[in-house]
N, C-alpha and C. Protein backbone atom coordinates (compact mmCIF):
# COMPACT_ATOMS: atom_id res chain seq x y z
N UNK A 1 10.15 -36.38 -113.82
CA UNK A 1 11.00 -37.32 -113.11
C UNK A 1 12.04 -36.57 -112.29
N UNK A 2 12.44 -37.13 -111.40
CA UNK A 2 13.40 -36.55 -110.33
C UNK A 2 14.89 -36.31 -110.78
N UNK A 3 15.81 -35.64 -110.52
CA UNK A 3 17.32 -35.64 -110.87
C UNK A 3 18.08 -35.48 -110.03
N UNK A 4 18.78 -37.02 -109.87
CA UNK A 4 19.80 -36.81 -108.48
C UNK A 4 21.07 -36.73 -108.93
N UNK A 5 22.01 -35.68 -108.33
CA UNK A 5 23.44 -35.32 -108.79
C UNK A 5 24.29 -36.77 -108.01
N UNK A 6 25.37 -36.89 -108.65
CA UNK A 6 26.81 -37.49 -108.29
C UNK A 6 27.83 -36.80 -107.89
N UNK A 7 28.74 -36.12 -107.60
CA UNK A 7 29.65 -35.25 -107.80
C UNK A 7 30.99 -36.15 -107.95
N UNK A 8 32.11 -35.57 -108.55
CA UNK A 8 32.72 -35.69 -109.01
C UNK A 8 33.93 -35.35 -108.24
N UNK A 9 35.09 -35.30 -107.51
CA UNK A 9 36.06 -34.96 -106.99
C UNK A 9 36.75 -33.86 -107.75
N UNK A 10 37.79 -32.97 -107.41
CA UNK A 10 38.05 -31.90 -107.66
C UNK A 10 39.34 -32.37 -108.73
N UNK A 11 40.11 -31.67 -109.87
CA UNK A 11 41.32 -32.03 -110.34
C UNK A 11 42.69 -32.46 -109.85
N UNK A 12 43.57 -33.06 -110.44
CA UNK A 12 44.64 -32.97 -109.88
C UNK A 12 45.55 -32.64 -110.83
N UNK A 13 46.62 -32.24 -110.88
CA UNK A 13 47.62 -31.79 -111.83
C UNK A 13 48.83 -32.48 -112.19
N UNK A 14 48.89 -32.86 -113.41
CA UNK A 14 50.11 -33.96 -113.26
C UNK A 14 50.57 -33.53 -114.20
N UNK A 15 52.27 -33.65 -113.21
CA UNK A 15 53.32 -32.63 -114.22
C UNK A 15 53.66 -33.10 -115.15
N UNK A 16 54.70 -32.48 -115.90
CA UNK A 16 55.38 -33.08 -117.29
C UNK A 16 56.22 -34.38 -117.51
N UNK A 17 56.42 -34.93 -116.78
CA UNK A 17 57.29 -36.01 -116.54
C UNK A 17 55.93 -37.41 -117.24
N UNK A 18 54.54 -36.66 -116.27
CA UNK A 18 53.70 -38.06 -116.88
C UNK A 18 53.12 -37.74 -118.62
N UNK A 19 53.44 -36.80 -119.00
CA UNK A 19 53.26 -36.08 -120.66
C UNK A 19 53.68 -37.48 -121.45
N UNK A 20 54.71 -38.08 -121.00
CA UNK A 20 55.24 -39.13 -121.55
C UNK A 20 54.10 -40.20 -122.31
N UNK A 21 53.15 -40.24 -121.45
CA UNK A 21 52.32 -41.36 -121.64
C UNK A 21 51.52 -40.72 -122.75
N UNK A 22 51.66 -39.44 -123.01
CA UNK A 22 50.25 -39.21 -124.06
C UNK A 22 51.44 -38.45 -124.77
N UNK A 23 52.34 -38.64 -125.28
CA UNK A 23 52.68 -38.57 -126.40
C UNK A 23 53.23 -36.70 -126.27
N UNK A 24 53.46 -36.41 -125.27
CA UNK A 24 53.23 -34.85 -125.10
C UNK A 24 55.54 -34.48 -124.88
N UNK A 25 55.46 -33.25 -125.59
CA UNK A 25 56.76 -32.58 -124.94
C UNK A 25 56.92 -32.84 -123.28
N UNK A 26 58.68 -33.05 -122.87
CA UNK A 26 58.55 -32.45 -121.75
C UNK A 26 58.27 -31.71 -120.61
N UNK A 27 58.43 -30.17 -121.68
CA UNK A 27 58.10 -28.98 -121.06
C UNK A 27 56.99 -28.92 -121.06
N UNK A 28 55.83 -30.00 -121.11
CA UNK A 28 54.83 -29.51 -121.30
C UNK A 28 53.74 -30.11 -120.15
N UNK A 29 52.96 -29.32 -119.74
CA UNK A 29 51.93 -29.17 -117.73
C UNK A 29 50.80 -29.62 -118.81
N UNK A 30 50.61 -31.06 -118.26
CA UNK A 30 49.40 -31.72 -118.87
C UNK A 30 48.48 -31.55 -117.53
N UNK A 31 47.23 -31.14 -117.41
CA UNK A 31 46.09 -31.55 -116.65
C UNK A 31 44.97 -32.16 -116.77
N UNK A 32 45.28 -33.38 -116.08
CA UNK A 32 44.32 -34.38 -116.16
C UNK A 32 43.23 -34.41 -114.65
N UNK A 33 42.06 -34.68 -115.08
CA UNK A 33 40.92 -34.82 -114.20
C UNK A 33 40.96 -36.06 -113.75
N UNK A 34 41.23 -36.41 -112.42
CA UNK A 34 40.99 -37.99 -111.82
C UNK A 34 39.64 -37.88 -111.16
N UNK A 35 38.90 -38.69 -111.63
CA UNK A 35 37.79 -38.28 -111.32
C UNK A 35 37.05 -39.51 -109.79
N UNK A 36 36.54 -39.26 -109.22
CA UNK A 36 35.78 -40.16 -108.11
C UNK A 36 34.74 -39.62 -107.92
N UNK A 37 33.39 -40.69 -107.40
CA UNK A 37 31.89 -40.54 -107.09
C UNK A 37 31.22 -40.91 -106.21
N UNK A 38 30.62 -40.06 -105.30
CA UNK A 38 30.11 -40.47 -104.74
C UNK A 38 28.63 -41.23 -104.55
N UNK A 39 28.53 -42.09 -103.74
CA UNK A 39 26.64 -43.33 -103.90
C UNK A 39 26.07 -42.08 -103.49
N UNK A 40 24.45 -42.92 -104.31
CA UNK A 40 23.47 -41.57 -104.09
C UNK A 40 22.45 -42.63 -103.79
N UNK A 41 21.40 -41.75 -103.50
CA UNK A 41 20.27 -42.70 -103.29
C UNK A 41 19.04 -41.91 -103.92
N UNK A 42 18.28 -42.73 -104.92
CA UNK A 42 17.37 -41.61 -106.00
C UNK A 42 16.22 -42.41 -105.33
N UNK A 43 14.76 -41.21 -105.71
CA UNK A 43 13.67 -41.57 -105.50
C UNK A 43 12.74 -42.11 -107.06
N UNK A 44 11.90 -42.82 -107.29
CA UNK A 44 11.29 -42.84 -108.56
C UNK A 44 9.29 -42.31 -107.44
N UNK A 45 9.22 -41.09 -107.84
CA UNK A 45 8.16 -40.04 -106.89
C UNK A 45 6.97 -40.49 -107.72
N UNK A 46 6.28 -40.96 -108.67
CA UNK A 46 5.29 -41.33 -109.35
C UNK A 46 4.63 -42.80 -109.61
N UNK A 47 3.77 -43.09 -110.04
CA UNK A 47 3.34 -44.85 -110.50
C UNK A 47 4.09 -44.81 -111.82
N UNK A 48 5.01 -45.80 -111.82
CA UNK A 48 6.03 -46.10 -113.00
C UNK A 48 6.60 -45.06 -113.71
N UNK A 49 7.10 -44.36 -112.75
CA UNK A 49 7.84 -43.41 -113.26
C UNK A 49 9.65 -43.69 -113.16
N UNK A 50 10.20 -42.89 -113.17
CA UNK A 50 11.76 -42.82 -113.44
C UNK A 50 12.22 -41.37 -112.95
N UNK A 51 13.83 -42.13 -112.85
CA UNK A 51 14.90 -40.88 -111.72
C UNK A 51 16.05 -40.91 -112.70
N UNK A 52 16.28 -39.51 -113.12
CA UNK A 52 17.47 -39.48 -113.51
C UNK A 52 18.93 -38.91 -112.98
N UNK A 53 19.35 -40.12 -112.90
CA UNK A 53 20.86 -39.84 -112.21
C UNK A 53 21.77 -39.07 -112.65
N UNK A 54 22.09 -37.58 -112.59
CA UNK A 54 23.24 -36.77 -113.08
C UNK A 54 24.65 -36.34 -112.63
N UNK A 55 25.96 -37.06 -113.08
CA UNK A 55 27.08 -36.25 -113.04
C UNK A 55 26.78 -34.99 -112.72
N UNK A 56 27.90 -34.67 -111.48
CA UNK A 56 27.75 -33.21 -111.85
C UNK A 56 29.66 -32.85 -111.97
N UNK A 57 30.46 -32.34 -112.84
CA UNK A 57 31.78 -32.45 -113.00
C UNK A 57 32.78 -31.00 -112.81
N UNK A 58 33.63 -31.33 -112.72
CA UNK A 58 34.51 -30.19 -112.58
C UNK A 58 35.67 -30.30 -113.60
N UNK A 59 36.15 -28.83 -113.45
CA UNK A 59 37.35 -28.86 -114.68
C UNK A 59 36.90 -28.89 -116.04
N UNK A 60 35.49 -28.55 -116.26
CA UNK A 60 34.96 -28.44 -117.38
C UNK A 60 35.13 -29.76 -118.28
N UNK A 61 35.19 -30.98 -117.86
CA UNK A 61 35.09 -32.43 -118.03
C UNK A 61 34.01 -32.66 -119.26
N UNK A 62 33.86 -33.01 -119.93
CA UNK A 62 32.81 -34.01 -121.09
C UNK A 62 32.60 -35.59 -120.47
N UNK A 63 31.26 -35.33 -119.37
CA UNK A 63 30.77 -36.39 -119.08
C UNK A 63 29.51 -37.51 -119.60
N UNK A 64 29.59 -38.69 -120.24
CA UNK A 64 29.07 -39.69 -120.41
C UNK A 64 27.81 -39.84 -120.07
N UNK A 65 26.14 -39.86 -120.49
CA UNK A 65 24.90 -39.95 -119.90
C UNK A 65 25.05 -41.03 -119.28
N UNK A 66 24.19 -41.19 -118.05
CA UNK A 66 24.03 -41.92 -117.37
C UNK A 66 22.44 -42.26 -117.62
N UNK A 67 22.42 -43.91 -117.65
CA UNK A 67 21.21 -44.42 -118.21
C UNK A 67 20.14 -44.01 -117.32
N UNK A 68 18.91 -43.56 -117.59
CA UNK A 68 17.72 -43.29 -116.84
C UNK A 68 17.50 -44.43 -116.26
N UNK A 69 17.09 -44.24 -114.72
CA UNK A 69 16.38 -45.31 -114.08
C UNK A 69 15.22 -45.61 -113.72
N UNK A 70 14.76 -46.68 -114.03
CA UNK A 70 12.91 -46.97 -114.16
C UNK A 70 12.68 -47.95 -112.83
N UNK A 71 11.52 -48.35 -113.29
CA UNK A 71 10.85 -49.31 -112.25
C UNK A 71 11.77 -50.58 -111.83
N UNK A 72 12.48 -51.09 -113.54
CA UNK A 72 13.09 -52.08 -113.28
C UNK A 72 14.91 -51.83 -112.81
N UNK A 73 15.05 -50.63 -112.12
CA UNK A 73 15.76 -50.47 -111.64
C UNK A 73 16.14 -50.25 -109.79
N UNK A 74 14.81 -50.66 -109.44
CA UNK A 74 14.78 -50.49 -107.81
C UNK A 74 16.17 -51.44 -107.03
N UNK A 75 16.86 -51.25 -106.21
CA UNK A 75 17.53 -51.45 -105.58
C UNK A 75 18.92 -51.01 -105.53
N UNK A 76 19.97 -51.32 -105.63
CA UNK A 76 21.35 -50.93 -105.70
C UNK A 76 21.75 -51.78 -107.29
N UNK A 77 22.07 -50.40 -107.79
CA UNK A 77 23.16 -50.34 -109.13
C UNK A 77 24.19 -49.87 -109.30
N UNK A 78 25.33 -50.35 -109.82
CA UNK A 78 26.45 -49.97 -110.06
C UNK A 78 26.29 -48.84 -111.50
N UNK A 79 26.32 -47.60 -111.31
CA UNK A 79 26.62 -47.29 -112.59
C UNK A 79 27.68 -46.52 -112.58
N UNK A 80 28.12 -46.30 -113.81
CA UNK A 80 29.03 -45.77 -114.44
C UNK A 80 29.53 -44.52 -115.68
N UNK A 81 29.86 -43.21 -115.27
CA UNK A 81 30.15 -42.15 -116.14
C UNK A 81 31.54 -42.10 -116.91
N UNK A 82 31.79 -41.49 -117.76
CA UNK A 82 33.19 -41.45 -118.45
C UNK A 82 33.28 -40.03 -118.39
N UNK A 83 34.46 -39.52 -117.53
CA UNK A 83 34.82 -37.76 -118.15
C UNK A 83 36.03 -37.95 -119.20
N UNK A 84 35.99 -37.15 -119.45
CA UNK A 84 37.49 -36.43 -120.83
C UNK A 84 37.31 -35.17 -120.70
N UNK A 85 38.44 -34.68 -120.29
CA UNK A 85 39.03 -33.36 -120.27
C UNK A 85 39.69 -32.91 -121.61
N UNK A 86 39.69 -31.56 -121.98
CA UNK A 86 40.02 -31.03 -122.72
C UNK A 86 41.53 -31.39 -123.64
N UNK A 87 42.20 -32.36 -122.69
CA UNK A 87 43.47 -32.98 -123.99
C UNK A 87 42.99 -34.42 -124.45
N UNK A 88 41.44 -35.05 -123.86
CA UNK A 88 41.23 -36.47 -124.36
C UNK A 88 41.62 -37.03 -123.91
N UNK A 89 41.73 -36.99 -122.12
CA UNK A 89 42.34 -38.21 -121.38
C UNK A 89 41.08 -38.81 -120.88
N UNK A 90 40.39 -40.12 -120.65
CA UNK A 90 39.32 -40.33 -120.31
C UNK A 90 39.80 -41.05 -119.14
N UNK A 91 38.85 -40.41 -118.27
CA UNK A 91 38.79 -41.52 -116.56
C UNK A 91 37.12 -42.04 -116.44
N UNK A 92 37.05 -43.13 -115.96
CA UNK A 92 35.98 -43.71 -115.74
C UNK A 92 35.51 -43.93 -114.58
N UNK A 93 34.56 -43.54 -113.83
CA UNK A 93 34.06 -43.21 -112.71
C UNK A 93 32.76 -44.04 -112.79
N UNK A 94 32.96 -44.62 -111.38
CA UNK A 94 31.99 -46.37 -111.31
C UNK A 94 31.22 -45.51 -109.87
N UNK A 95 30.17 -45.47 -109.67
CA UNK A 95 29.37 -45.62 -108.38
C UNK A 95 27.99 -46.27 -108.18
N UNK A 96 27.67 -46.40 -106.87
CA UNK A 96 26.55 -47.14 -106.33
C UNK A 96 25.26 -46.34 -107.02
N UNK A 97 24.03 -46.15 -107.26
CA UNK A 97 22.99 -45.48 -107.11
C UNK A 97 21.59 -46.75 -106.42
N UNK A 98 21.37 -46.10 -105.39
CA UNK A 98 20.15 -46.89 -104.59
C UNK A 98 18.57 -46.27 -105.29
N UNK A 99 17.77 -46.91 -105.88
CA UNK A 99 16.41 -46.82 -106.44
C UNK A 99 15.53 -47.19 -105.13
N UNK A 100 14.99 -46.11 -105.26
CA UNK A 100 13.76 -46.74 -104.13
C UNK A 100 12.72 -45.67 -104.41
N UNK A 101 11.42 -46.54 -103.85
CA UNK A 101 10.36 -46.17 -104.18
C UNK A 101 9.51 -44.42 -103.22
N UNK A 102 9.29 -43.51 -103.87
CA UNK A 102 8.68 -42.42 -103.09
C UNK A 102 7.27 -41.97 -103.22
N UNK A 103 6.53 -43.30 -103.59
CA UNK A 103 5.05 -43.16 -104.39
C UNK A 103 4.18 -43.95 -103.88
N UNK A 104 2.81 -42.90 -103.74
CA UNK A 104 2.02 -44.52 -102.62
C UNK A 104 1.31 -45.66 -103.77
N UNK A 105 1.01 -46.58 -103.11
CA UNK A 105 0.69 -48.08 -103.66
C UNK A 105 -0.64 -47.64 -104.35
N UNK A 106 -1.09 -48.53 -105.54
CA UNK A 106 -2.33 -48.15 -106.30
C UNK A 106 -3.24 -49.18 -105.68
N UNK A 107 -4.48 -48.50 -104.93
CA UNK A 107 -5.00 -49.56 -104.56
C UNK A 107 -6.41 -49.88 -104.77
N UNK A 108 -7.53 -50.28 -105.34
CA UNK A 108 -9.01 -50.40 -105.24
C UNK A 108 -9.37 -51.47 -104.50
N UNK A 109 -10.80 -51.23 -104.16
CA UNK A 109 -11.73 -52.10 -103.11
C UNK A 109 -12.92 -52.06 -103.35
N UNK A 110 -13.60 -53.12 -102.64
CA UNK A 110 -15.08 -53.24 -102.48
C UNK A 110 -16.22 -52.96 -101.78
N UNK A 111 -17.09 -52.76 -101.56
CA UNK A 111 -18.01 -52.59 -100.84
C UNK A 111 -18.07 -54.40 -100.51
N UNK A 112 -18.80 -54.84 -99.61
CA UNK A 112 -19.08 -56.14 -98.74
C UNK A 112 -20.42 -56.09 -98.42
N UNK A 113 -21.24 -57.32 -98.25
CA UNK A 113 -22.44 -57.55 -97.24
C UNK A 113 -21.87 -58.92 -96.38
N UNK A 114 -21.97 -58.59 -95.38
CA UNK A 114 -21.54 -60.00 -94.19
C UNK A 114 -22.82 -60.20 -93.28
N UNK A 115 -23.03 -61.47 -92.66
CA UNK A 115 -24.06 -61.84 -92.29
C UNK A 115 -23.73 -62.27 -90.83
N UNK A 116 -24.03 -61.92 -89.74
CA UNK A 116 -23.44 -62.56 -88.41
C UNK A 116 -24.66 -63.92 -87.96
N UNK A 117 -23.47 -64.84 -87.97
CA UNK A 117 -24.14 -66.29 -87.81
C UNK A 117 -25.19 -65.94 -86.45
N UNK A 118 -25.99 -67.19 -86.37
CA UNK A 118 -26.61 -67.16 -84.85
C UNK A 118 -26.02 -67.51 -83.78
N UNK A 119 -24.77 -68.57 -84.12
CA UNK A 119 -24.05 -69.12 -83.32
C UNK A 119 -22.80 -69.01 -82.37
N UNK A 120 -22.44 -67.64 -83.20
CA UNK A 120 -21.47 -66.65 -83.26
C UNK A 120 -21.66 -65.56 -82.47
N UNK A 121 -22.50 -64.63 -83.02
CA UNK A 121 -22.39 -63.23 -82.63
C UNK A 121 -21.83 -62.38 -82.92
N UNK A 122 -20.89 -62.60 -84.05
CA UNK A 122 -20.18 -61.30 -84.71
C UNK A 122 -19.50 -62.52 -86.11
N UNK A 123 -19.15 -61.61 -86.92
CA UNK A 123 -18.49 -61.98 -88.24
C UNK A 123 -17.48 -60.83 -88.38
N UNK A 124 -16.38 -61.65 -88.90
CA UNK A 124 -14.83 -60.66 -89.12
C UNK A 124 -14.79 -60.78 -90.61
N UNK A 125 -14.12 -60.03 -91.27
CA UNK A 125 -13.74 -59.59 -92.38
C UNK A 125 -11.95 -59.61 -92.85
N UNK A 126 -11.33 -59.72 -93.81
CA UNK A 126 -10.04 -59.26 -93.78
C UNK A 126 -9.62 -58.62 -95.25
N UNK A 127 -8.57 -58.25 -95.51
CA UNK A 127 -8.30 -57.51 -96.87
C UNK A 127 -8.58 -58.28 -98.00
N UNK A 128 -8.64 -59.58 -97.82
CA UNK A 128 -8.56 -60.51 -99.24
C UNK A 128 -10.53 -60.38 -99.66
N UNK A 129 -10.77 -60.01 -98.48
CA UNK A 129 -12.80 -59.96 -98.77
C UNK A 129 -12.70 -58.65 -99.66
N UNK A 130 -12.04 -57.52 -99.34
CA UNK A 130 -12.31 -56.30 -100.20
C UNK A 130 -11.52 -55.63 -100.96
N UNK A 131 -10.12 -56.50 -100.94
CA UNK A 131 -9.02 -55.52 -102.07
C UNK A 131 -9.69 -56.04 -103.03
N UNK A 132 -9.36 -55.24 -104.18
CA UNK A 132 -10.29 -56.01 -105.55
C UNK A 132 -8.58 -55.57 -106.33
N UNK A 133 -7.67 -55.06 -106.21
CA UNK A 133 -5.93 -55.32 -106.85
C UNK A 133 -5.36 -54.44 -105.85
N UNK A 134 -4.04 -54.46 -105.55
CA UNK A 134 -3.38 -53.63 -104.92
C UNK A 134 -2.27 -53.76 -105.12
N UNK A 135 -0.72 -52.90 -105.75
CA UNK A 135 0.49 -53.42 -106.10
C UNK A 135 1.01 -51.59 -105.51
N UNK A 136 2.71 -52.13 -105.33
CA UNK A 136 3.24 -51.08 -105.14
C UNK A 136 3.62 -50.24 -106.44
N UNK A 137 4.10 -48.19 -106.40
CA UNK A 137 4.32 -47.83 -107.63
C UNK A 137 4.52 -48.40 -108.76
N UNK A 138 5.24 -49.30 -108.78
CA UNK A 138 6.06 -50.60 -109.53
C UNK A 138 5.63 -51.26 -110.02
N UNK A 139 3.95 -51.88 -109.77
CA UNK A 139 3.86 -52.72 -109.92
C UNK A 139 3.83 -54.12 -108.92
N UNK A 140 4.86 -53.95 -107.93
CA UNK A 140 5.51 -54.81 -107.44
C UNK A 140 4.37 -55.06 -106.41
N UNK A 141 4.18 -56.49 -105.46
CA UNK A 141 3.27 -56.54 -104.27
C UNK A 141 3.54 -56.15 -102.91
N UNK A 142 2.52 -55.73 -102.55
CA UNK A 142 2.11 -55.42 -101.30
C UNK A 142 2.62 -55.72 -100.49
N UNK A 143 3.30 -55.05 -98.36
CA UNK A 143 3.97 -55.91 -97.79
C UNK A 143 2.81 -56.22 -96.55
N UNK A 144 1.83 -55.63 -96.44
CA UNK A 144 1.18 -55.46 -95.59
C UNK A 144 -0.36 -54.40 -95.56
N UNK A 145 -1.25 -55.03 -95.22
CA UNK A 145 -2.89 -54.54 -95.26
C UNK A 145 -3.35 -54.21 -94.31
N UNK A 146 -4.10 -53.14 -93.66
CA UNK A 146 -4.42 -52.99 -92.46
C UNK A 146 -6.06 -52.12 -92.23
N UNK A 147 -7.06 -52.43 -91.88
CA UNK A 147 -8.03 -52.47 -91.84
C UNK A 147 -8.90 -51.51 -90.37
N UNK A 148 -9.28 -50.47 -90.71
CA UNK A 148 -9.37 -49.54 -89.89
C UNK A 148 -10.77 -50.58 -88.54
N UNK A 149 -11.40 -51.95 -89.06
CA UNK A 149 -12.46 -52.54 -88.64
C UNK A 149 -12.94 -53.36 -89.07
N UNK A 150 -12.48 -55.00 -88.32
CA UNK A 150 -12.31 -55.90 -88.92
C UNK A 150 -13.26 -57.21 -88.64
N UNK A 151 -14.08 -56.54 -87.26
CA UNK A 151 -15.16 -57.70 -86.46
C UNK A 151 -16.03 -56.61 -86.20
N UNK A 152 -17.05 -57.32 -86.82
CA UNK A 152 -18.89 -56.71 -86.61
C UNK A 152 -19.57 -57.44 -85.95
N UNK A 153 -20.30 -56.89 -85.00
CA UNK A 153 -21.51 -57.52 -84.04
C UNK A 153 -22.36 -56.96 -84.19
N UNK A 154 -23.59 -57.47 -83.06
CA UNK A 154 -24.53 -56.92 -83.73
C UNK A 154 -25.48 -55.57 -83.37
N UNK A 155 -24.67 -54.47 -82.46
CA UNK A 155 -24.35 -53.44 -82.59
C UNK A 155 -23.84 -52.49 -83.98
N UNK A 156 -23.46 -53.37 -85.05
CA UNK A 156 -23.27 -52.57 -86.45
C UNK A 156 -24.12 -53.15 -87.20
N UNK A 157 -24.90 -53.50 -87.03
CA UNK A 157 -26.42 -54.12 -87.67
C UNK A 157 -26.49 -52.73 -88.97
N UNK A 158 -26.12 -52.83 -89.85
CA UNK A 158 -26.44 -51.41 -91.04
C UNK A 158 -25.22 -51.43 -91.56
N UNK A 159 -24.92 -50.38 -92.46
CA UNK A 159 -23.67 -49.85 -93.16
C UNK A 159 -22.96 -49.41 -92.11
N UNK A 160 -21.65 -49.66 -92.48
CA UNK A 160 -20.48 -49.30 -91.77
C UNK A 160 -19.27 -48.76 -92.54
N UNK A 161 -18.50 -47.71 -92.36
CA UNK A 161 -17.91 -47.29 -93.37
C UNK A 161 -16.35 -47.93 -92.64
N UNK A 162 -15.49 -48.36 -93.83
CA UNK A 162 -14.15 -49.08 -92.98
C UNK A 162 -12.67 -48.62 -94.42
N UNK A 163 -11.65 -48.24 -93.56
CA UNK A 163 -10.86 -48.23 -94.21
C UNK A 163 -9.75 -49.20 -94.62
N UNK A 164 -9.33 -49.51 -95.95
CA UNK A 164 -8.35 -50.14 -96.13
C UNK A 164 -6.75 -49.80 -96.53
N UNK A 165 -5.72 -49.96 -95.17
CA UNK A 165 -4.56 -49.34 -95.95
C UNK A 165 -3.22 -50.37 -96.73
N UNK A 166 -2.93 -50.15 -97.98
CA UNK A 166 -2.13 -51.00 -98.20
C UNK A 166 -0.58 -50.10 -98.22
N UNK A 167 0.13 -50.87 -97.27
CA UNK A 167 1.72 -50.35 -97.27
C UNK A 167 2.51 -51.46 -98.04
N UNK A 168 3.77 -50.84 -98.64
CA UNK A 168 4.87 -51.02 -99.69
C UNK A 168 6.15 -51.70 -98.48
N UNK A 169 6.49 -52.32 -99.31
CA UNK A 169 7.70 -52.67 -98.23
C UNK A 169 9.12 -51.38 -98.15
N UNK A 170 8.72 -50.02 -99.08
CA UNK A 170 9.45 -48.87 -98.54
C UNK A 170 8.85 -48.08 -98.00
N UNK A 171 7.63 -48.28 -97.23
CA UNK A 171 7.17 -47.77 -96.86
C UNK A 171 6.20 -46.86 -96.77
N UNK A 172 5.65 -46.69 -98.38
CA UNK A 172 4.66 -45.87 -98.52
C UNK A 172 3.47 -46.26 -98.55
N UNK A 173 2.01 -45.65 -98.44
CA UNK A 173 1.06 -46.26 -97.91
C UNK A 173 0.07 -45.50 -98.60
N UNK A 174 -1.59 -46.10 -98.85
CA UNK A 174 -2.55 -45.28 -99.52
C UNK A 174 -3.50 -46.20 -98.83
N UNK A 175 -4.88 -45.37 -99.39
CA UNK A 175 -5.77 -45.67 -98.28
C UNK A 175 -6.87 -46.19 -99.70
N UNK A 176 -8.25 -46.73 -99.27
CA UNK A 176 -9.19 -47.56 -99.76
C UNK A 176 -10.25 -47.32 -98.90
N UNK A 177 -11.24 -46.24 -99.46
CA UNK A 177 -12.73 -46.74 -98.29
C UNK A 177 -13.85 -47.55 -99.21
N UNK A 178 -14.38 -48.41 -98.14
CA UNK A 178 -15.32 -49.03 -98.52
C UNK A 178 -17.10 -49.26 -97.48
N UNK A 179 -18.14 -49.41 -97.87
CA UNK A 179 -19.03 -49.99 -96.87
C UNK A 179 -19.14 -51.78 -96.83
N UNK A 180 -19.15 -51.65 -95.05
CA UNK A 180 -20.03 -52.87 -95.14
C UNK A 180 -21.07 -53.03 -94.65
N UNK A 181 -22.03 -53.82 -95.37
CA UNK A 181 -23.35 -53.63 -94.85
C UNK A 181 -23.66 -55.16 -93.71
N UNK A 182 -23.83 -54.98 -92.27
CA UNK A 182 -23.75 -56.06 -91.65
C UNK A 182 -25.28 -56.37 -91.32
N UNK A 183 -25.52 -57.76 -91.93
CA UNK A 183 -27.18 -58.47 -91.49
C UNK A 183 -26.42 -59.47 -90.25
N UNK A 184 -28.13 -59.64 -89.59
CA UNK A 184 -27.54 -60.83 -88.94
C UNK A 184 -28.52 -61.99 -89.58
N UNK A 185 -27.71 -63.49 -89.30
CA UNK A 185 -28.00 -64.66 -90.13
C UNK A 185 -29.01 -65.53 -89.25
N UNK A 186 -30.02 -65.20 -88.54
CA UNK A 186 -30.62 -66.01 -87.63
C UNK A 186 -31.90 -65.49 -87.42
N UNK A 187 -33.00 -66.72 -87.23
CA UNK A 187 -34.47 -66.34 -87.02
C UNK A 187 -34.59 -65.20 -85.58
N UNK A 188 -35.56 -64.49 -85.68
CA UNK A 188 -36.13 -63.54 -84.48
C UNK A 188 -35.99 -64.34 -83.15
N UNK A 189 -35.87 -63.61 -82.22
CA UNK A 189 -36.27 -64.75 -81.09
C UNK A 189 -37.33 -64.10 -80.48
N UNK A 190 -38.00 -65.26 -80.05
CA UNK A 190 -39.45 -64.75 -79.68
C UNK A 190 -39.73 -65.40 -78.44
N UNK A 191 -40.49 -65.02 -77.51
CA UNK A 191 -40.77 -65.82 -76.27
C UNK A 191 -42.43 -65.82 -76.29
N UNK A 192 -43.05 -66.87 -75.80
CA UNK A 192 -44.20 -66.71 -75.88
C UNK A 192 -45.06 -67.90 -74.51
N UNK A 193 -45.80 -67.50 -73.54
CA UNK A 193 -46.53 -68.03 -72.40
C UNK A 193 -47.95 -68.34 -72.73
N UNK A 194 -48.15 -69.42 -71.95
CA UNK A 194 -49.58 -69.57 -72.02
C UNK A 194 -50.72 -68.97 -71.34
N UNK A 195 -51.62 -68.91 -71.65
CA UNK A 195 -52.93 -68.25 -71.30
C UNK A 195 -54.07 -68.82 -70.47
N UNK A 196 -54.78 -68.39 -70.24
CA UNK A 196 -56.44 -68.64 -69.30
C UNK A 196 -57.44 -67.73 -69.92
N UNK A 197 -58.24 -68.83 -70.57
CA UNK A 197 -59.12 -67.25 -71.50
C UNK A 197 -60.75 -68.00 -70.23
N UNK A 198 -61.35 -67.32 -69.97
CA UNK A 198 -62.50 -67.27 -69.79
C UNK A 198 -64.03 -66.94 -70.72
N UNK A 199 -64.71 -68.26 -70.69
CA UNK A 199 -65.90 -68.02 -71.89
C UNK A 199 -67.00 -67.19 -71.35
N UNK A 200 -67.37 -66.12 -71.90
CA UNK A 200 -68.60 -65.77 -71.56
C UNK A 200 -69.83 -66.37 -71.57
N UNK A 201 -70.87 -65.92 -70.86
CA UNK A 201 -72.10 -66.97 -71.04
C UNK A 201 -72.86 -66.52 -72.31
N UNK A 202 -72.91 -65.54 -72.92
CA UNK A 202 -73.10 -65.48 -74.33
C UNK A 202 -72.23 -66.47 -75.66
């Protein structure tokens, strides 16, 4: 799984006057970590896989795991780390992380036989004739199908080899080949004239 950093803003130093609040001497140079984060945007790179989001901290901080993110985490999340610095002051640091998908769609298909009417002259095809399932990494559906050849005449009279691509609504895409085998659906045409036979005298 992937690991995307956060970072953390740099220390600040707060003098003895704020010691007060934690119970500390005057004379005494408390340093506390204020911490801030910046949004990230993680990939989940596999079929149902997961991105783990990592703090990265300064001032030698004791930072909080941040929950792994899965499938059912695609879009914008608020999460949230805790640092504590070395006297046990804890700051809590809230940011965005964007989930999105970096994995192509799982897709299978069929082979087809189509028949071109007589009336017609060609027969079309579309994805619902030959996906046999198609979902994004996730799980999730499809935003769009696209078909390398989608009307047969009768110039493809035989197997025809045709591709199917299914794209994700982030964009990633995988491919599907299949044959179709195109008949046509109508008697021979035949032309036929009449004759003059002459009988021999035998």
């Amino acid at each position: 799984a992937a690991v995307v950093h956060t970072r953390l803003a740099s220390c600040t130093a707060v003098l003895a006057q704020l010691c007060l609040l934690h119970s500390c001497t005057a004379d005494t140079t408390l340093i506390l970590c204020f911490v801030s984060c910046q949004d990230v945007t993680a990939f989940i790179t596999e079929p149902f896989g997961n991105v783990t989001v990592n703090a990265t901290g300064v001032c030698g901080q004791n930072l909080t795991a941040i929950p792994v993110q899965t499938c059912d985490d695609l879009g914008l999340n608020e999460l949230v780390t805790n640092s504590t610095n070395g006297t046990g002051f804890v700051t809590e640091c809230a940011f965005n992380a964007s989930i999105e998908l970096l994995a192509p769609p799982v897709i299978t298909c069929q082979d087809i036989t189509v028949a071109i009417p007589e009336t017609l002259g060609n027969v079309s095809i579309n994805a619902t004739d030959v996906v046999v399932s198609a979902t994004d990494a996730c799980g999730g559906p499809i935003a769009f199908f696209n078909l390398t050849q989608e009307d047969f005449f009768c110039s493809d009279v035989g197997s025809v080899s045709v591709n199917v691509t299914a794209t994700d609504s982030y964009g990633n895409s995988a491919d599907c080949a299949f044959q179709v085998t195109v008949e046509i659906d109508a008697p021979p045409l035949i032309e036929c004239q009449d004759i003059t036979v002459t009988l021999n005298a035998s």
